[in-house]
C-alpha atoms as a PDB file:
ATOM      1  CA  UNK A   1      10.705  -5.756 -12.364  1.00  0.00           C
ATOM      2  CA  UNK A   2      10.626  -5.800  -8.735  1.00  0.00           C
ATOM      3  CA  UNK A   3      10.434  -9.417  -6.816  1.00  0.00           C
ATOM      4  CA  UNK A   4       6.967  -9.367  -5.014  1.00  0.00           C
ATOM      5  CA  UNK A   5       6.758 -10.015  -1.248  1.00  0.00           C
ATOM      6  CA  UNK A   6       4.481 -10.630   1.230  1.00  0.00           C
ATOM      7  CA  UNK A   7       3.139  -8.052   2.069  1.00  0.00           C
ATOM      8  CA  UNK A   8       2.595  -6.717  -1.897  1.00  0.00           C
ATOM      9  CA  UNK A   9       0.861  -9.671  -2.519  1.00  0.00           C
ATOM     10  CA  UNK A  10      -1.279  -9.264   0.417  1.00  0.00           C
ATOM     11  CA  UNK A  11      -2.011  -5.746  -0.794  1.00  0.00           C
ATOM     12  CA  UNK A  12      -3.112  -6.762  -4.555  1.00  0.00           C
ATOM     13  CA  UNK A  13      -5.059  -9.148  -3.372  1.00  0.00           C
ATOM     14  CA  UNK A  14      -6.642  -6.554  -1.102  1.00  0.00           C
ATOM     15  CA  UNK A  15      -7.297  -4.759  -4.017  1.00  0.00           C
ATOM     16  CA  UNK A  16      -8.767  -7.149  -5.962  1.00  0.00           C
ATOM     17  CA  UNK A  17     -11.275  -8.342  -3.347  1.00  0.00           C
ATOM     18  CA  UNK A  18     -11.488  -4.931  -0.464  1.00  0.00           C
ATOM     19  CA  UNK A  19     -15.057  -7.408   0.117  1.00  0.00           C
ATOM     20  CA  UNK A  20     -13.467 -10.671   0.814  1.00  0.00           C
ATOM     21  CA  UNK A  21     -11.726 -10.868   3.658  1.00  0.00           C
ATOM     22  CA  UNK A  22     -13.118  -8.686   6.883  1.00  0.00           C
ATOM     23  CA  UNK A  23      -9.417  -9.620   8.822  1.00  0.00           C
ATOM     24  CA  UNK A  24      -7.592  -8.154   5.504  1.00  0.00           C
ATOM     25  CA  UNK A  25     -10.199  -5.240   5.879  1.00  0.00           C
ATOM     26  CA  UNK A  26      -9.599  -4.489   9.637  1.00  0.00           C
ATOM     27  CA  UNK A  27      -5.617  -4.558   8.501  1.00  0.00           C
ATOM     28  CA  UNK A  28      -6.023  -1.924   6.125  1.00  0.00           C
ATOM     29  CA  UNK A  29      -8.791   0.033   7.869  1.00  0.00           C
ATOM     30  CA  UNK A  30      -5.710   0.091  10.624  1.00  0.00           C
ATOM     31  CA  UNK A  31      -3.249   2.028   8.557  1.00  0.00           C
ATOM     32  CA  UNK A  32      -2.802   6.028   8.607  1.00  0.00           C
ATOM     33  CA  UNK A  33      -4.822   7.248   5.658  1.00  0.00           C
ATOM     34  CA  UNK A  34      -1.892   8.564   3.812  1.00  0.00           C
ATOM     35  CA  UNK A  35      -0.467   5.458   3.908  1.00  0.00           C
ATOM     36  CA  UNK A  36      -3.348   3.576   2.865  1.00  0.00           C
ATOM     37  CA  UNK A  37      -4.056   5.784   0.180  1.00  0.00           C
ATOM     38  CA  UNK A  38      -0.534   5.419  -1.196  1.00  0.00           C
ATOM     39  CA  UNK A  39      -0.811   1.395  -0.787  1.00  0.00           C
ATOM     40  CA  UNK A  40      -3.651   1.508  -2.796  1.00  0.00           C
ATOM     41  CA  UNK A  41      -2.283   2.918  -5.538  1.00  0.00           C
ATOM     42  CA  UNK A  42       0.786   0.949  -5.562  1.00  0.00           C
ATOM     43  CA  UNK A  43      -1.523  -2.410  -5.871  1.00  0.00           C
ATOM     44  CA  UNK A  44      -3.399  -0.964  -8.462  1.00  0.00           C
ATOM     45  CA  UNK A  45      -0.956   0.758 -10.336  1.00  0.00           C
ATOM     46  CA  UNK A  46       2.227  -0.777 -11.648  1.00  0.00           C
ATOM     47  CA  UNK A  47       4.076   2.248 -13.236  1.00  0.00           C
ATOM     48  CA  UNK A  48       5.472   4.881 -10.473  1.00  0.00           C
ATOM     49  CA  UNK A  49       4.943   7.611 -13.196  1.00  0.00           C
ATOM     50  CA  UNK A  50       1.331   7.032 -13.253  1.00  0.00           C
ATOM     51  CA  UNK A  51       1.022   6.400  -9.337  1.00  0.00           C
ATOM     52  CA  UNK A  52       2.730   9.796  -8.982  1.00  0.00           C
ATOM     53  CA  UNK A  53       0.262  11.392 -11.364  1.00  0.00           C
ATOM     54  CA  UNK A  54      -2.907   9.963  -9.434  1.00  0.00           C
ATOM     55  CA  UNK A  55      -1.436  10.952  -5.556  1.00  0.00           C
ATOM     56  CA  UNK A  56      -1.290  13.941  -7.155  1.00  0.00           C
ATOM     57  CA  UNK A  57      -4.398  14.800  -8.310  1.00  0.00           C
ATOM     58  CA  UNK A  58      -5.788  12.551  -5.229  1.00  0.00           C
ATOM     59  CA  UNK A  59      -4.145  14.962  -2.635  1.00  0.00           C
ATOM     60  CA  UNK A  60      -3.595  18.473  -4.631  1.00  0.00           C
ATOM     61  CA  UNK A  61      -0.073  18.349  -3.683  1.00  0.00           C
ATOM     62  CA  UNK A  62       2.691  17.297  -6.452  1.00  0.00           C
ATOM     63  CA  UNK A  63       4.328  14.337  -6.405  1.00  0.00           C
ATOM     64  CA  UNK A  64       8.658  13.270  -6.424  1.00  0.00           C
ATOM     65  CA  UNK A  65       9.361  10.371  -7.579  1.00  0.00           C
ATOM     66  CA  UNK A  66      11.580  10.561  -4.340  1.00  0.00           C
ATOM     67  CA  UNK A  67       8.273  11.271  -2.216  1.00  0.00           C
ATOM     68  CA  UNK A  68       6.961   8.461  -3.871  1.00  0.00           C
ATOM     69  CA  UNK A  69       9.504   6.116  -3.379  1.00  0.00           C
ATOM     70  CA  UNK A  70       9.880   7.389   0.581  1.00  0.00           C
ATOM     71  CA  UNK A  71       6.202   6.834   0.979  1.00  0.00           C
ATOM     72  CA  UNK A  72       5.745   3.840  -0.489  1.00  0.00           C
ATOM     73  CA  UNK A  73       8.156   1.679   1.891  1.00  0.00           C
ATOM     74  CA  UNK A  74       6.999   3.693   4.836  1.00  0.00           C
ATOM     75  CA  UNK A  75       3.781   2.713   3.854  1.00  0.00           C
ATOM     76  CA  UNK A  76       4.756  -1.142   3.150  1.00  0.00           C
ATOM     77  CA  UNK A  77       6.339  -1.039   6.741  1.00  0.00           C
ATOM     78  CA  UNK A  78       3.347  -0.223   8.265  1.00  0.00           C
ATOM     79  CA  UNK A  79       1.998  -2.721   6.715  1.00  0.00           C
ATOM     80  CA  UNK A  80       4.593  -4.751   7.420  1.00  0.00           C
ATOM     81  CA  UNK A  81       3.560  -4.447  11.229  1.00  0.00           C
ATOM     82  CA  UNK A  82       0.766  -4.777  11.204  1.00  0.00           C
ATOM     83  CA  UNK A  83       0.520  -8.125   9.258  1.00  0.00           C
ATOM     84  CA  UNK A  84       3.304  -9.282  12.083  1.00  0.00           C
ATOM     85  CA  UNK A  85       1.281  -7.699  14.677  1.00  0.00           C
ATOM     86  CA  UNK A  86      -1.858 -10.318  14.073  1.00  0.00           C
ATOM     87  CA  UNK A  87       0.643 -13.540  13.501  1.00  0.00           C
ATOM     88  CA  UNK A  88      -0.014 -12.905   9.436  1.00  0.00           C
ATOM     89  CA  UNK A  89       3.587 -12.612   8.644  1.00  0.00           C
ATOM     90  CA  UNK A  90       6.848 -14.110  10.337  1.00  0.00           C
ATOM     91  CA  UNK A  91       9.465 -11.399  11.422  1.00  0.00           C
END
């Protein structure tokens, strides 16, 4: 199991509530699609196999688990920045 950070947490909670929060909304409205898309299913869906599976069938296009892994912390950087960006998260 992976340690959760920050910015993970911030994204599951996302998740759990998109309706909660309009600053957490204007964060993620913020991101590139394809990043946001790929968040999403990393805070929904624990197993990589399974995330692979749906960003596959979500963009036609198959899925490494290399890809994944490549998107997923360019993804989580953008994030990253973003959260820093608005004083959300310390550098």
């Amino acid at each position: 199991m992976q340690p959760l950070s920050s910015v993970t947490a911030f994204l599951a909670r996302f998740a759990r509530e998109p309706d909660g929060d309009p600053d957490a909304q204007a964060i993620c409205d913020a991101l590139a699609p394809s990043d946001r898309r790929v968040l999403e299913c990393l805070a929904r869906e624990p197993d990589p196999e399974a995330r692979m599976r749906r960003l596959t069938a979500a963009t036609g296009v198959a899925w490494s688990a290399e890809r994944l892994l490549r998107s997923e912390q360019l993804a989580l950087t953008a994030l990253r920045r973003l959260l820093v960006a608005r004083g959300l998260l310390l550098d």
